[in-house]
C-alpha atoms as a PDB file:
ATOM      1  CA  UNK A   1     -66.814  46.713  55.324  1.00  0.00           C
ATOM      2  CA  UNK A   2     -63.360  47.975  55.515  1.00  0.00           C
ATOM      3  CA  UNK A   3     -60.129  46.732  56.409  1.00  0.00           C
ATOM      4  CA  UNK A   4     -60.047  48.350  59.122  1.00  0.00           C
ATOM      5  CA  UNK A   5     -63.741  47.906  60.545  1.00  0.00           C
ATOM      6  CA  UNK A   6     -62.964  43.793  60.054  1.00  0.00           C
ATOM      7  CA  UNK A   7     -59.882  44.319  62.483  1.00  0.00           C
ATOM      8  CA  UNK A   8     -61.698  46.441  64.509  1.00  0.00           C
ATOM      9  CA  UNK A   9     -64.641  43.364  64.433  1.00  0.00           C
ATOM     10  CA  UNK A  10     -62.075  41.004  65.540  1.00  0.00           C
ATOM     11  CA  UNK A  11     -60.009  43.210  68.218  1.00  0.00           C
ATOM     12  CA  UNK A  12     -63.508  43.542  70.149  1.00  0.00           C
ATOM     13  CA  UNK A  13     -65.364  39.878  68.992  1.00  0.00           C
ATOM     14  CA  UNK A  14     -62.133  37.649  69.401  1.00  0.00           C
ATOM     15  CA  UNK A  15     -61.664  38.697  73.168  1.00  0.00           C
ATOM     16  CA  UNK A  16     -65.144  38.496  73.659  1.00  0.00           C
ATOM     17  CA  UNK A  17     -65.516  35.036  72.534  1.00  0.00           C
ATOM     18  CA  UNK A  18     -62.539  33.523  74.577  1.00  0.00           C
ATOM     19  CA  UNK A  19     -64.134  35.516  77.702  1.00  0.00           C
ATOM     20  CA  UNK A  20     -67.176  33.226  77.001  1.00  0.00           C
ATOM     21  CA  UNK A  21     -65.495  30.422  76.307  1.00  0.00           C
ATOM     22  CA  UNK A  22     -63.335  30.426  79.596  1.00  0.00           C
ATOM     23  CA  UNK A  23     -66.142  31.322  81.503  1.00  0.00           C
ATOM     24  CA  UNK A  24     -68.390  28.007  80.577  1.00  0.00           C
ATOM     25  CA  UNK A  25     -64.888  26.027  81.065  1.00  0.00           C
ATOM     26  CA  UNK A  26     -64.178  27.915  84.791  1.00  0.00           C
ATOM     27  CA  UNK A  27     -68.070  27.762  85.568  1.00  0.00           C
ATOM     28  CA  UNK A  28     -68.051  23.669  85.047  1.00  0.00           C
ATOM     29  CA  UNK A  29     -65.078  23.138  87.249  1.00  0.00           C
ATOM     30  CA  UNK A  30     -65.880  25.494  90.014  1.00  0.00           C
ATOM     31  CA  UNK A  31     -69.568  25.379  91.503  1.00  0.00           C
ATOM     32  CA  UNK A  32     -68.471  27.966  94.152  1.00  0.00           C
ATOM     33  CA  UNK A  33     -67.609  30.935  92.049  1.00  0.00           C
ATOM     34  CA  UNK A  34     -70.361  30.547  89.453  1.00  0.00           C
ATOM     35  CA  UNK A  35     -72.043  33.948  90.978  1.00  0.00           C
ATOM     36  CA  UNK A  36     -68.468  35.289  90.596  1.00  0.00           C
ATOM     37  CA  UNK A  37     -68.458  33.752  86.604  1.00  0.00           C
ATOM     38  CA  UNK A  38     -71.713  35.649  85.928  1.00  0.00           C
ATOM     39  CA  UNK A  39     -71.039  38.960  87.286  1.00  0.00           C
ATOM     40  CA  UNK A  40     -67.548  39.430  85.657  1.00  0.00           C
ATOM     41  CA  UNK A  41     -69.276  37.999  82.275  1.00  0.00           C
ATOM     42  CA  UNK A  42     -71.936  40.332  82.667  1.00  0.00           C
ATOM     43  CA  UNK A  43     -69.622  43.396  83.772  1.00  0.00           C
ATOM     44  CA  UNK A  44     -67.167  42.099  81.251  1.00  0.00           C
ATOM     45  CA  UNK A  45     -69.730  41.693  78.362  1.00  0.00           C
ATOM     46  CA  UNK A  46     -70.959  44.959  78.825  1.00  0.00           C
ATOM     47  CA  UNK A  47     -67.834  46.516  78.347  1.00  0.00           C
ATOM     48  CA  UNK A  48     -66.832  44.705  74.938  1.00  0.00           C
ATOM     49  CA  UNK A  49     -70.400  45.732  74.199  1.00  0.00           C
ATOM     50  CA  UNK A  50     -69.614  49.287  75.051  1.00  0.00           C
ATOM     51  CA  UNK A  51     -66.260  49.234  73.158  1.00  0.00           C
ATOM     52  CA  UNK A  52     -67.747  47.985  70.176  1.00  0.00           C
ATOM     53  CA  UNK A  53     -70.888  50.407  70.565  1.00  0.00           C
ATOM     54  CA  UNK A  54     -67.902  53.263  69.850  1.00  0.00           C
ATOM     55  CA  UNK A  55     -65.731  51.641  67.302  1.00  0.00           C
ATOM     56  CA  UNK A  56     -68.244  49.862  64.891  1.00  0.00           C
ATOM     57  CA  UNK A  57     -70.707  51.750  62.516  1.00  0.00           C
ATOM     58  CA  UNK A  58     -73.093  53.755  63.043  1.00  0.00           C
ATOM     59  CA  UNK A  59     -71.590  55.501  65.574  1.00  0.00           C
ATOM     60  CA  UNK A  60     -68.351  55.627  64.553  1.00  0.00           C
ATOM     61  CA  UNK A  61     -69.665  56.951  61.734  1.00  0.00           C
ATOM     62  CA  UNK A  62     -72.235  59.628  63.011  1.00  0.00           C
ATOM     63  CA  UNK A  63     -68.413  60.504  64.689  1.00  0.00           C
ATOM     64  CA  UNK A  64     -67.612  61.599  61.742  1.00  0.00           C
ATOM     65  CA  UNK A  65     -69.992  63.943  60.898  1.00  0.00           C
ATOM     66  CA  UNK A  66     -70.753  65.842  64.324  1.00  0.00           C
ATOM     67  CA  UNK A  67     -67.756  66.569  66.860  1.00  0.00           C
ATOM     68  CA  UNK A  68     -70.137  65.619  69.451  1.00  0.00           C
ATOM     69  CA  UNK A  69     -70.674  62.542  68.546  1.00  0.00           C
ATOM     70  CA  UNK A  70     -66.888  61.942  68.226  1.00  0.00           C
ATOM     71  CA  UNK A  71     -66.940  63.396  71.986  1.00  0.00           C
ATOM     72  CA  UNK A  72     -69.068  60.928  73.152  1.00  0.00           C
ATOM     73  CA  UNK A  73     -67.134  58.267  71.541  1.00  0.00           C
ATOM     74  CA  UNK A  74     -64.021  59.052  73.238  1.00  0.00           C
ATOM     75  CA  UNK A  75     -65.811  59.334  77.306  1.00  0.00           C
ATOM     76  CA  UNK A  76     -67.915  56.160  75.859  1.00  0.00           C
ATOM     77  CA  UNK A  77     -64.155  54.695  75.463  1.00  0.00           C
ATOM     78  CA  UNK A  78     -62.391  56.227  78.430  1.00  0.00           C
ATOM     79  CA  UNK A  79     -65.276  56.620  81.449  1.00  0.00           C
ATOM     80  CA  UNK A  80     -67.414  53.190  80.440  1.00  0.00           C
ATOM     81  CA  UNK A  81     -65.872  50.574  78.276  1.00  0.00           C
ATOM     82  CA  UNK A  82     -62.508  50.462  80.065  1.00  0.00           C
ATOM     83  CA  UNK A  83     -64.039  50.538  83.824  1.00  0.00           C
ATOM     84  CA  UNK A  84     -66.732  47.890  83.469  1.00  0.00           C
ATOM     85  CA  UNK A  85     -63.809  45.351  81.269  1.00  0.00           C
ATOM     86  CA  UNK A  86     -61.559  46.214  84.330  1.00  0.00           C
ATOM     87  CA  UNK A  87     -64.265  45.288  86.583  1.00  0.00           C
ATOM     88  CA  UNK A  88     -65.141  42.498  84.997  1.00  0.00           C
ATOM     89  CA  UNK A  89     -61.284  41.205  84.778  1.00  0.00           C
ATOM     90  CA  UNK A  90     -61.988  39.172  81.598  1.00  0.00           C
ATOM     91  CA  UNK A  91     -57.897  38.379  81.286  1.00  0.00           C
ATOM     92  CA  UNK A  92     -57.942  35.323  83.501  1.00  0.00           C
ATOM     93  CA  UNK A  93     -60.967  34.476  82.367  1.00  0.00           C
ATOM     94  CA  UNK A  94     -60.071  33.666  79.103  1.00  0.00           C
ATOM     95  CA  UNK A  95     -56.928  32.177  79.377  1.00  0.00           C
ATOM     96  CA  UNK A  96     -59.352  29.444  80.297  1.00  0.00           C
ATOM     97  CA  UNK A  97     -60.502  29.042  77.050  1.00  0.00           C
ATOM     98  CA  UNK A  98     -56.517  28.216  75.673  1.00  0.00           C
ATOM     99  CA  UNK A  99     -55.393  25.088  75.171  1.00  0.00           C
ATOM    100  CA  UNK A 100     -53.141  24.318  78.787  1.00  0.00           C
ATOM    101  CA  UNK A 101     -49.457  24.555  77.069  1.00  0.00           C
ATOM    102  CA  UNK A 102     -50.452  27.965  75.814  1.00  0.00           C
ATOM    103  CA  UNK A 103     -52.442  28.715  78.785  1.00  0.00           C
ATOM    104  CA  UNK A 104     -48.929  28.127  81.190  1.00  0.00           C
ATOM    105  CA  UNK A 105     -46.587  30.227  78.944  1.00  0.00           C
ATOM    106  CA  UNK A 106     -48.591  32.763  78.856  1.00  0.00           C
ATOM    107  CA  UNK A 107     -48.851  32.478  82.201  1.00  0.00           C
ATOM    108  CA  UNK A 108     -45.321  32.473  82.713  1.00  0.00           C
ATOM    109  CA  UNK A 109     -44.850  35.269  80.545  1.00  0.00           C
ATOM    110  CA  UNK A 110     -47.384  38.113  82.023  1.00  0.00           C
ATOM    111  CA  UNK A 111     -45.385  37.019  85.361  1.00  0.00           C
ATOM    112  CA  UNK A 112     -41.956  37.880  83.609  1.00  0.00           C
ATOM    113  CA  UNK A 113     -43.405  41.537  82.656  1.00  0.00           C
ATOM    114  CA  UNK A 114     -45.237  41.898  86.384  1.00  0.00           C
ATOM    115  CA  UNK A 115     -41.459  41.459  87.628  1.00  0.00           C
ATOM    116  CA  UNK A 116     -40.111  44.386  85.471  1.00  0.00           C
ATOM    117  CA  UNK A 117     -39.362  47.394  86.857  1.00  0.00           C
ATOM    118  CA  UNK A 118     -40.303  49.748  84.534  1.00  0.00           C
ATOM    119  CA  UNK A 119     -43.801  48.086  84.377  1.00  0.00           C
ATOM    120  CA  UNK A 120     -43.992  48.537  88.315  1.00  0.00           C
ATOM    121  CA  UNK A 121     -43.231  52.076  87.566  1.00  0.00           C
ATOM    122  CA  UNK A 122     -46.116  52.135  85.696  1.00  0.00           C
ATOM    123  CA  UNK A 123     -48.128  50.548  87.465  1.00  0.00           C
ATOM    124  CA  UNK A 124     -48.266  53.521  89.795  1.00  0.00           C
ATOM    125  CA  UNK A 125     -51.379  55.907  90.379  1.00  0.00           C
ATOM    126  CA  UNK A 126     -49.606  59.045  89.681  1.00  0.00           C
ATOM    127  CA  UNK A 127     -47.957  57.865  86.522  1.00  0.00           C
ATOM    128  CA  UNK A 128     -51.111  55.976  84.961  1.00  0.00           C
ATOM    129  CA  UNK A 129     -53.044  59.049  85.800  1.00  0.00           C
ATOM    130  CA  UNK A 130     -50.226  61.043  84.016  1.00  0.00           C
ATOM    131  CA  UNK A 131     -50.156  59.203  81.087  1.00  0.00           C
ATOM    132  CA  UNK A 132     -53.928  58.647  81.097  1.00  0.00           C
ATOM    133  CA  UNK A 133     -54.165  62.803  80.907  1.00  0.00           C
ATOM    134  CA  UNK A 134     -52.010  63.200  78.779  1.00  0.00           C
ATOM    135  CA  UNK A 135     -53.500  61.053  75.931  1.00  0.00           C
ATOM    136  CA  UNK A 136     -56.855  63.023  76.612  1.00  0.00           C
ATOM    137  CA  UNK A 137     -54.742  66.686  76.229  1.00  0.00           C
ATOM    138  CA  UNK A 138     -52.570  65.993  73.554  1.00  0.00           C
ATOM    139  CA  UNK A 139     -55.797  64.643  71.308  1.00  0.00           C
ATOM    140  CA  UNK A 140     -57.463  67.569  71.962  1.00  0.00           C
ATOM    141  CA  UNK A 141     -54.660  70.162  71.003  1.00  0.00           C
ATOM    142  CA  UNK A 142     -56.196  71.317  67.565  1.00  0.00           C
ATOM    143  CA  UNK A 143     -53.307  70.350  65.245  1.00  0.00           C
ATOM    144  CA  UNK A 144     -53.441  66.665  66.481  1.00  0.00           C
ATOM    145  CA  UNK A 145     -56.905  66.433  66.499  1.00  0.00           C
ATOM    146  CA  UNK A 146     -57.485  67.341  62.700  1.00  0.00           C
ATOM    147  CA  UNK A 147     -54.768  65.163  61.874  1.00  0.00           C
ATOM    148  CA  UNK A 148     -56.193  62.147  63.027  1.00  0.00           C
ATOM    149  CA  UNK A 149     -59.066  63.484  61.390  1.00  0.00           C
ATOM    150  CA  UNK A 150     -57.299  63.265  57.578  1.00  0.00           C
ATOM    151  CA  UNK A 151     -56.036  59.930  58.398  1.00  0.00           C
ATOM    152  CA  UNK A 152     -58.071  57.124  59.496  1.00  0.00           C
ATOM    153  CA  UNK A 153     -55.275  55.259  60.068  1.00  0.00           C
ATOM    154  CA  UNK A 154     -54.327  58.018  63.135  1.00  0.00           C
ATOM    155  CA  UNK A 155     -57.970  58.180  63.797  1.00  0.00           C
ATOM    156  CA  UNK A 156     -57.638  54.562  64.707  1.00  0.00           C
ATOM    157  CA  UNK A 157     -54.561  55.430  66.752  1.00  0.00           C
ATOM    158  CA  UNK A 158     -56.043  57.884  68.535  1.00  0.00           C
ATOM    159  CA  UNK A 159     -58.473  55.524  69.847  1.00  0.00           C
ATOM    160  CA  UNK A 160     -56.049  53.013  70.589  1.00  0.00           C
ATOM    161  CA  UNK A 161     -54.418  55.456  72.726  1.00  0.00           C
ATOM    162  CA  UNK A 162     -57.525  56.680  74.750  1.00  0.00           C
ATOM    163  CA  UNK A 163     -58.272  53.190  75.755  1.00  0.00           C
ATOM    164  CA  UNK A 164     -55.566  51.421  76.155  1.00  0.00           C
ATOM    165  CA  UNK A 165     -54.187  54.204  78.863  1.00  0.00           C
ATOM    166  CA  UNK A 166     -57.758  54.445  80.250  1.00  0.00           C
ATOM    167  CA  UNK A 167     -57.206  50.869  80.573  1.00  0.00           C
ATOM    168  CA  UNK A 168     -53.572  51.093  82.597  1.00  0.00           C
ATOM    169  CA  UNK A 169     -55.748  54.059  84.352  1.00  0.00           C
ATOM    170  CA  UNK A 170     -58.788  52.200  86.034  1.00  0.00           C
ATOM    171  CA  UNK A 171     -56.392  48.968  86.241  1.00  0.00           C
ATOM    172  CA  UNK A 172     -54.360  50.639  88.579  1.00  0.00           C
ATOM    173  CA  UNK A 173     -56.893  53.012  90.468  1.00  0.00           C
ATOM    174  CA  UNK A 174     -59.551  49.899  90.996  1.00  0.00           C
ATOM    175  CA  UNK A 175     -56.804  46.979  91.493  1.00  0.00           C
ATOM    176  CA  UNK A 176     -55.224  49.359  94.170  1.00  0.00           C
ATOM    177  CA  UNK A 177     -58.469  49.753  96.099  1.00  0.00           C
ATOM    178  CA  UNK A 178     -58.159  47.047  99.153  1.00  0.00           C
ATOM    179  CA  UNK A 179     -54.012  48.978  99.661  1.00  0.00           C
ATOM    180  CA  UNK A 180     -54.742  51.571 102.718  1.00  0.00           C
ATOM    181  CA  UNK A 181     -51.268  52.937 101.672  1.00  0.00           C
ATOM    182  CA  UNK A 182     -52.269  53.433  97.990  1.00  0.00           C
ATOM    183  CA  UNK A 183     -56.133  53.638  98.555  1.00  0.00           C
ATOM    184  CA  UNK A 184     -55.875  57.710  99.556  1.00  0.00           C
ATOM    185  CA  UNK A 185     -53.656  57.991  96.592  1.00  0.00           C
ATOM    186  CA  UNK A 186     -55.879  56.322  93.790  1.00  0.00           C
ATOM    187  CA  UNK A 187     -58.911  58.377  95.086  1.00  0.00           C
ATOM    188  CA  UNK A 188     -57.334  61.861  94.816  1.00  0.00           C
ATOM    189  CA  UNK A 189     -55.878  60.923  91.553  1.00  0.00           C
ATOM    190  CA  UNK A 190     -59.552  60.015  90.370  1.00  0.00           C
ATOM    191  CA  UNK A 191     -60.996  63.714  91.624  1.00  0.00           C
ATOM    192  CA  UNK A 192     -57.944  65.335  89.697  1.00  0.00           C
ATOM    193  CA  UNK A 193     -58.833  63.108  86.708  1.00  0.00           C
ATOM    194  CA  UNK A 194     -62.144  64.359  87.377  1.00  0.00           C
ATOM    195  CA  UNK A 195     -61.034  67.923  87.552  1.00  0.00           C
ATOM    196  CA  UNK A 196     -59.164  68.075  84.543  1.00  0.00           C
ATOM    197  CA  UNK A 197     -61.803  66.897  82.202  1.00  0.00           C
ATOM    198  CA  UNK A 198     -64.094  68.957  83.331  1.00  0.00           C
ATOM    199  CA  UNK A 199     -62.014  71.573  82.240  1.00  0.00           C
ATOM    200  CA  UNK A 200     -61.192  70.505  79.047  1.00  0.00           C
ATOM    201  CA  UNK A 201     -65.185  70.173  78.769  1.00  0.00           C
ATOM    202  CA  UNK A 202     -65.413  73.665  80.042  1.00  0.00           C
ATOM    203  CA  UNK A 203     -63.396  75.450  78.015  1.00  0.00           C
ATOM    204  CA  UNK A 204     -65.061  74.090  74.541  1.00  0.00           C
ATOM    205  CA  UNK A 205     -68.067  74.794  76.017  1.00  0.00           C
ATOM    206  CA  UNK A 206     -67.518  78.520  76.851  1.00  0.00           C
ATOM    207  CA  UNK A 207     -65.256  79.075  74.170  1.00  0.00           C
ATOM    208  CA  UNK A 208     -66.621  81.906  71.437  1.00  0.00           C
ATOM    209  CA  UNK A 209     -64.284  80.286  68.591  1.00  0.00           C
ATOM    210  CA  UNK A 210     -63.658  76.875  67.198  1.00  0.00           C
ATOM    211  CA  UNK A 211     -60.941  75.009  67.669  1.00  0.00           C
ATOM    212  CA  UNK A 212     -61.065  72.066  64.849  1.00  0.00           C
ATOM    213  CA  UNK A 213     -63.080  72.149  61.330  1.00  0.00           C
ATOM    214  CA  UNK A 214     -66.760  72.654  61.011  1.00  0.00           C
ATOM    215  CA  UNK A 215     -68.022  68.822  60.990  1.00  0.00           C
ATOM    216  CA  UNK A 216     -69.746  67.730  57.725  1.00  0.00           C
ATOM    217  CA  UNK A 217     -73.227  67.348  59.300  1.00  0.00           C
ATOM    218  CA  UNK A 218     -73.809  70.071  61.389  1.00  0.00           C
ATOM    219  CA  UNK A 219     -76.464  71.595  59.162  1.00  0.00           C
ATOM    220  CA  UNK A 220     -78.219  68.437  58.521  1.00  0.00           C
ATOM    221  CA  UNK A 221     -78.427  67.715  62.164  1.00  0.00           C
ATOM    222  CA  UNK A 222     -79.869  71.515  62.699  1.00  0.00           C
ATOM    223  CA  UNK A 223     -76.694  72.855  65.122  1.00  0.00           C
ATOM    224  CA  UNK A 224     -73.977  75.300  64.269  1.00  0.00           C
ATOM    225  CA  UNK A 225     -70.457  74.037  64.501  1.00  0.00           C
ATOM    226  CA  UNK A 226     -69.992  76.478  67.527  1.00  0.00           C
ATOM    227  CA  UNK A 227     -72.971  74.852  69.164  1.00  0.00           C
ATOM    228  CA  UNK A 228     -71.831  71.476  68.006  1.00  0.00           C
ATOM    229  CA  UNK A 229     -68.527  72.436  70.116  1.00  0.00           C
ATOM    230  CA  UNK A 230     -70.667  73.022  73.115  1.00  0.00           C
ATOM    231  CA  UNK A 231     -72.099  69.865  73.239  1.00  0.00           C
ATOM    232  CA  UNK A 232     -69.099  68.187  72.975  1.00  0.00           C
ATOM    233  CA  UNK A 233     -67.689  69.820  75.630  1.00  0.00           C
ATOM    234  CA  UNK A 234     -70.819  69.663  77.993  1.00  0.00           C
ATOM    235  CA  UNK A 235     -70.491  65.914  77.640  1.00  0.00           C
ATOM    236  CA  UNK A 236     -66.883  65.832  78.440  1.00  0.00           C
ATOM    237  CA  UNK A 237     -67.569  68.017  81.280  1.00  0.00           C
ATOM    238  CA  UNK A 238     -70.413  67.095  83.048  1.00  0.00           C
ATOM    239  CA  UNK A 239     -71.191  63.160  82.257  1.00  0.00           C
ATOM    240  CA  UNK A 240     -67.465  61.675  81.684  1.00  0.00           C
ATOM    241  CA  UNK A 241     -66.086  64.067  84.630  1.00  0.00           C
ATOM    242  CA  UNK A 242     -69.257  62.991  86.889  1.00  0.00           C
ATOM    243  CA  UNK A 243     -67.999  58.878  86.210  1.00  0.00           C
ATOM    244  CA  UNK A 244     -64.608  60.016  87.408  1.00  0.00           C
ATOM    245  CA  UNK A 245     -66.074  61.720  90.825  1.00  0.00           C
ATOM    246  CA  UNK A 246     -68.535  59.329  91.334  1.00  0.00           C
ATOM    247  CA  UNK A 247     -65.900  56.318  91.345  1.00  0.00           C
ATOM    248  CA  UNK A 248     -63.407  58.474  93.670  1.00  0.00           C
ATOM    249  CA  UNK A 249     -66.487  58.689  96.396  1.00  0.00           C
ATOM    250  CA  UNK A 250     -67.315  54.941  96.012  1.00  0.00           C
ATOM    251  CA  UNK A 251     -63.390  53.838  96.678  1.00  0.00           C
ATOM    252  CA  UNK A 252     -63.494  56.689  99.283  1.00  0.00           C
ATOM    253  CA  UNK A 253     -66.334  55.150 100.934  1.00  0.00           C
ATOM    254  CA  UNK A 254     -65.318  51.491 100.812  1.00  0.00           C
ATOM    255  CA  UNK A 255     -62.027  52.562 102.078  1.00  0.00           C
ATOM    256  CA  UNK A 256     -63.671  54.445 105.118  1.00  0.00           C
ATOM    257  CA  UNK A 257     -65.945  51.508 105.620  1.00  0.00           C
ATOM    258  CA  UNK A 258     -62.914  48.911 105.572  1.00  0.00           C
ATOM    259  CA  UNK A 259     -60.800  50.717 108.042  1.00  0.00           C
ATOM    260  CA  UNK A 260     -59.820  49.314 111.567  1.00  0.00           C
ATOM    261  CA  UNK A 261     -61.104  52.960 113.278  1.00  0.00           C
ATOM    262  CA  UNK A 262     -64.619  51.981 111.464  1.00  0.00           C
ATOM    263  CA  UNK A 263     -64.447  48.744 112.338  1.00  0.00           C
ATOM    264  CA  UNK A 264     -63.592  49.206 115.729  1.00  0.00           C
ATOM    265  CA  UNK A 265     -66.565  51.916 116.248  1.00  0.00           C
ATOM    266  CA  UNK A 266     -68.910  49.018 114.376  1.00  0.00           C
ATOM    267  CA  UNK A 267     -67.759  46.317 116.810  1.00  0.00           C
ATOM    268  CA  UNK A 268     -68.501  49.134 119.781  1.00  0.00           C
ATOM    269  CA  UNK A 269     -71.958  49.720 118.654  1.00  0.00           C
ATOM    270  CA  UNK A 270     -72.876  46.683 119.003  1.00  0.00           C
END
């Protein structure tokens, strides 16, 4: 194993482990949100699952070989490992599993940063979703995408990058989703999210040229490198931009459902 698979084995096993850990601590000290426990540790789990799924051989290294493969690594990254770990909110959750000194500064500390400006900034639909598209566009222009390709050190980046902004992304979008000033706001940001992948699926898809190196196992898997393209951009287009939609018309519908009009025709109907 390499150096860098044994960090990579720690960035996704050390997390998981203090999510476990906090969650038997909370779960003993709180009978009445032991349904809650489960459901974030299962939503949670999931997604460490996923993100290892896409960082850890064999994937990672089938990656290597096909461009689809890498493909599905980075919507695996971006449309299902950072959603579900968002929705299962692990942070708290394992702060529980820190000793209490540690447990209080740190405490202290993530309240420092939530006072920031410039974090608040961030914290913004349009600018996650800014930054969030841009990591996805600027990976795919063809002279950054075969140099993370030479390196595996900017290979590694370029993960980094997809998930930690798809992180700030679906932070933002989902924690915004009970704000009827912001709720509107997250949701259209999702469908142009939505829209913009598709594109970038769309045009490798219909493209008649490549735009990176042949990968090293196209022949053995049976594909050209041109059709190897396609399905790389099919799954960017249709399954990763499909997450995107599909989340915009489930906040869209709990925000409907959770407005006083509806409300007020529920209460009339009955």
């Amino acid at each position: 194993m390499s150096a860098l698979d044994t960090l990579t084995l720690l960035a996704c096993g050390l997390p998981l482990m203090l999510f476990a850990i906090g969650s038997l601590r909370l779960w003993h000290r709180s009978r009445r949100k032991q349904a809650s426990i489960v459901f974030r540790l299962a939503v949670g789990g999931a997604g460490f699952a996923a993100l290892a799924l896409t960082l850890m051989p064999p994937l990672h290294e089938w990656a290597e070989a096909l461009f689809s493969v890498h493909m599905i690594n980075h919507g695996v990254l971006m449309a299902a490992a950072a959603p579900l770990l968002i929705l299962g909110r692990p942070g708290p959750l394992m702060l529980w599993a820190l000793p209490r000194p540690l447990r209080r500064l740190l405490g202290r500390w993530t309240a420092q940063i939530g006072a920031n400006a410039a974090w608040r900034a961030l914290l913004r639909p349009l600018t996650a979703s800014l930054v969030h598209g841009a990591a996805i566009w600027l990976w795919h222009v063809p002279v950054f995408f075969v140099g993370a390709l030479h390196s595996e050190w900017v290979h590694w980046f370029q993960h980094a990058s997809f998930i930690l902004t798809a992180l700030l992304f679906w932070w933002v979008i989902l924690g915004f989703r009970h704000l009827r000033s912001d709720a509107g706001v997250s949701i259209a940001w999702l469908f142009v999210t939505a829209l913009h992948t598709g594109l970038l699926g769309a045009l490798l898809t219909f493209s008649f040229r490549l735009w990176y190196p042949p990968s090293t196992g196209t022949a053995e898997w049976g594909l050209t490198a041109l059709e190897d393209q396609q399905l790389a951009g099919i799954f960017m287009w249709m399954p990763v931009g499909l997450i995107y939609a599909v989340a915009a018309l489930a906040l869209a519908a709990q925000w409907i459902s959770s407005s006083p009009l509806q409300k007020e025709l529920g209460n009339a109907a009955r």
